[in-house]
Protein backbone atom coordinates (compact mmCIF):
# COMPACT_ATOMS: atom_id res chain seq x y z
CA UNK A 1 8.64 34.29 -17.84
CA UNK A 2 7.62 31.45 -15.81
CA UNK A 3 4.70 28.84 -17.17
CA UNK A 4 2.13 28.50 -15.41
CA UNK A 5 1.05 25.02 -13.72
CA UNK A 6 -2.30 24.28 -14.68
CA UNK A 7 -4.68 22.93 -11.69
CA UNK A 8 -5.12 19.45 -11.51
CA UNK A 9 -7.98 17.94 -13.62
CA UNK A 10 -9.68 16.39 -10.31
CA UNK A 11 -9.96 18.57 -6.77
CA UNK A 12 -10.64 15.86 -4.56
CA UNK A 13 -10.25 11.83 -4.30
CA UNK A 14 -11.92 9.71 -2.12
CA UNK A 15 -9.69 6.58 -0.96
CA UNK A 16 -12.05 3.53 0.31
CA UNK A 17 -10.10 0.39 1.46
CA UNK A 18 -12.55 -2.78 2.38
CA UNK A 19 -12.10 -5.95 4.10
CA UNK A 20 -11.73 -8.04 7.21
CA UNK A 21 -8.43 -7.20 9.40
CA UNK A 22 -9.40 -10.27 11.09
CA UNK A 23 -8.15 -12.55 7.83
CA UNK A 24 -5.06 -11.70 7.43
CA UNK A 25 -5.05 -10.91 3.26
CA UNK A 26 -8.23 -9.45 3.36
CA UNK A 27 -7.56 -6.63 5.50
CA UNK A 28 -5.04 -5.27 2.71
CA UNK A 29 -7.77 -2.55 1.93
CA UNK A 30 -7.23 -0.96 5.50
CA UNK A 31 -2.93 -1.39 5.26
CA UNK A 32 -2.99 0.81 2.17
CA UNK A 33 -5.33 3.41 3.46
CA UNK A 34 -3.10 3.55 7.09
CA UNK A 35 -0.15 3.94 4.67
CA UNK A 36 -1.72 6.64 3.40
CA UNK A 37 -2.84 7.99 5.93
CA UNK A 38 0.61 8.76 7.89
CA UNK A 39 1.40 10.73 4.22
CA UNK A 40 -1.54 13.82 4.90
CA UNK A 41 -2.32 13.84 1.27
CA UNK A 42 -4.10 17.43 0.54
CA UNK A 43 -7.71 16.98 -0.93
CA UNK A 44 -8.07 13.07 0.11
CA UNK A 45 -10.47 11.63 2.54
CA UNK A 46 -10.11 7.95 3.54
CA UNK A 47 -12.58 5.85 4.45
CA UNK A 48 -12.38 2.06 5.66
CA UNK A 49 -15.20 -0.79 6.62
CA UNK A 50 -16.03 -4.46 6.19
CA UNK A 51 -17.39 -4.27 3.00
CA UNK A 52 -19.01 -1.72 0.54
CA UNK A 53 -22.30 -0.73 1.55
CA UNK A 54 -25.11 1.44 0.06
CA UNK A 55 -24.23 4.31 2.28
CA UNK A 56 -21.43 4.65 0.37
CA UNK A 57 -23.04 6.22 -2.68
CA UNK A 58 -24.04 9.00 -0.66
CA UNK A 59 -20.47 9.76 0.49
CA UNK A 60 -18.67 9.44 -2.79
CA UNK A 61 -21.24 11.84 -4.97
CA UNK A 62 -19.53 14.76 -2.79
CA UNK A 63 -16.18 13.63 -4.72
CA UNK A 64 -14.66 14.08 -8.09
CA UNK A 65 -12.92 10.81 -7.82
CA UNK A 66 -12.86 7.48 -5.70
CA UNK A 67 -10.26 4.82 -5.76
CA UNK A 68 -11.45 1.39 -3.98
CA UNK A 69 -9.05 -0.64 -2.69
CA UNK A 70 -9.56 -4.46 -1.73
CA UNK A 71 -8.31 -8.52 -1.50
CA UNK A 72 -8.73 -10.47 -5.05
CA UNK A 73 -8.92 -14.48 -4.62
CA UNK A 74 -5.93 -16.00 -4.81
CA UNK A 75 -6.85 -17.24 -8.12
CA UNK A 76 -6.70 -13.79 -9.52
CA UNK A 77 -3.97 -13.68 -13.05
CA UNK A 78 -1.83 -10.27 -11.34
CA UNK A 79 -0.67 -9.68 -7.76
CA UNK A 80 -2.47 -6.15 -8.38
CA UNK A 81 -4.98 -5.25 -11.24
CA UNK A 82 -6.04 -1.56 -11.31
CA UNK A 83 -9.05 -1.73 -13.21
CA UNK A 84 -11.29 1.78 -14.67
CA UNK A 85 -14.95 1.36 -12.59
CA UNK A 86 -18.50 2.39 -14.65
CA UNK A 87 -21.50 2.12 -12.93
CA UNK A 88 -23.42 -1.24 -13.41
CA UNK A 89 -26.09 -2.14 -11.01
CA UNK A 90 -26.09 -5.87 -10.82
CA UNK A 91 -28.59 -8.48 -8.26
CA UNK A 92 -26.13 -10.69 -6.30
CA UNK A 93 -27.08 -13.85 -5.01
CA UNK A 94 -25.82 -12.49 -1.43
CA UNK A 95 -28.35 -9.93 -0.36
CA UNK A 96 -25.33 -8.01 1.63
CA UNK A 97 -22.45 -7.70 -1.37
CA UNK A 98 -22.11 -4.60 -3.81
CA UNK A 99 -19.23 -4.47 -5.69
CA UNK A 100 -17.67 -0.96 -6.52
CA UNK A 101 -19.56 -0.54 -9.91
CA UNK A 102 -22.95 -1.19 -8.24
CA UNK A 103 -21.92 1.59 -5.47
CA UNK A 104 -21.21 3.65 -8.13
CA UNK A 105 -24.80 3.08 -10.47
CA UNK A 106 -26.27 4.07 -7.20
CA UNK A 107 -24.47 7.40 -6.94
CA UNK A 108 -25.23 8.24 -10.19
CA UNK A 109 -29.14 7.06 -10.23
CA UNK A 110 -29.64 8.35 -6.67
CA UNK A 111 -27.39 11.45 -6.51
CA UNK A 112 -27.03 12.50 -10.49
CA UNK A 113 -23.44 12.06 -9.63
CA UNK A 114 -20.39 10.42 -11.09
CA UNK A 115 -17.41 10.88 -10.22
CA UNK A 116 -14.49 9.13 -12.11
CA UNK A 117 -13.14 5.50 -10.29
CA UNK A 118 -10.61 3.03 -9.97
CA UNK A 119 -10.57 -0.71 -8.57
CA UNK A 120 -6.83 -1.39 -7.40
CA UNK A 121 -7.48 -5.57 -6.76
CA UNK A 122 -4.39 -7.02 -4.71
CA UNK A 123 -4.05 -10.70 -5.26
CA UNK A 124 -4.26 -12.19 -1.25
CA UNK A 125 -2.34 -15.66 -0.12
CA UNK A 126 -3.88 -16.02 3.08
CA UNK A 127 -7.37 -15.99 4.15
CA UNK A 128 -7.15 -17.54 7.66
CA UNK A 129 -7.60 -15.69 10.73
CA UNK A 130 -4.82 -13.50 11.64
CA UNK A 131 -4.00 -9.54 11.80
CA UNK A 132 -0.84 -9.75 9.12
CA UNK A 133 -0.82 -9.32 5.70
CA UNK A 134 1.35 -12.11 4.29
CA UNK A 135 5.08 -10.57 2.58
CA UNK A 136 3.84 -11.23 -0.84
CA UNK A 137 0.82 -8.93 0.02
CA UNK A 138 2.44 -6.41 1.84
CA UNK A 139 4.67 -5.73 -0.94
CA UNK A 140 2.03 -5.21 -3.69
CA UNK A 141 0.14 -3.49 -0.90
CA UNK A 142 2.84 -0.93 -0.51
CA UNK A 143 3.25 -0.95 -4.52
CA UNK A 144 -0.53 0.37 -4.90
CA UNK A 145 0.43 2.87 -2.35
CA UNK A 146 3.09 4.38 -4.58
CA UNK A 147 0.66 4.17 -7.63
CA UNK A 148 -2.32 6.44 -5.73
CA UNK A 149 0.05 8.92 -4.62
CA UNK A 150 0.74 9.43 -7.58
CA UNK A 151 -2.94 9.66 -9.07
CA UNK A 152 -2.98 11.54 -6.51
CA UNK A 153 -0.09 14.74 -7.19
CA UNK A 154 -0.87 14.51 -10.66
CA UNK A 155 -4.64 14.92 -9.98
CA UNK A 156 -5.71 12.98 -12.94
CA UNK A 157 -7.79 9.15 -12.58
């Protein structure tokens, strides 16, 4: 007698990668979510843009999951830092930045939803204009890739 699989804990991820392609570094966010792209994950939408905005609370209360993918300063202490996001609502000095928690606090206060969420942050070298992610960067890039495939099969966050 065979044992039978048991269904994945979460049915369907939402991948958001964020950033400017135009500055080099910063457009990791969109080189992870082409990468997965070309793999046609079941039960995965992807979604790329400049930067988070509040329209994005709407989409993500339709999913069980999100992972947000971005550029950390250069400063940051790991070349990636997955990091467990909770909604908190904070006022930023820049009227046009929400981070991934405050995205989230408005899915849950406007939409009773929320789903479960991860921050992969990939430590960027290079900043200045340019359409290339730098090697160091394209490695940990590709390294995050690995990691949300696997969230991914194993359907647990």
């Amino acid at each position: 007698m065979s044992k039978k699989e048991s269904p994945p804990e979460i049915a369907s991820f939402l991948v958001i990668g964020y950033g400017n392609q135009s500055r080099r570094d910063d457009g990791v966010g969109w080189f992870v979510l082409e990468q997965l792209a070309a793999l046609d994950l079941p039960n995965v939408e992807l979604e790329t843009g400049q930067q988070l905005e509040v329209e994005a609370a709407e989409t993500i209360s339709r999913f069980d999951a999100v992972i947000f993918v971005d550029a950390a300063i250069p400063e940051a202490p790991e070349p990636v830092q997955r990091t467990v996001v909770t909604p908190n609502f904070q006022s930023h000095a820049v009227a046009h930045y929400l981070t991934s928690a405050d995205v989230l606090s408005l899915c849950k206060t406007l939409y009773h939803q929320e789903p479960k969420a991860v921050l992969f942050s990939i430590r960027g070298r290079d900043f200045n204009f340019g359409t290339t992610l730098t090697p160091e960067v394209e490695q940990a890039a590709r390294e995050v890739v690995k990691q949300i495939v696997e969230i991914i099969r194993s359907g647990e966050l």
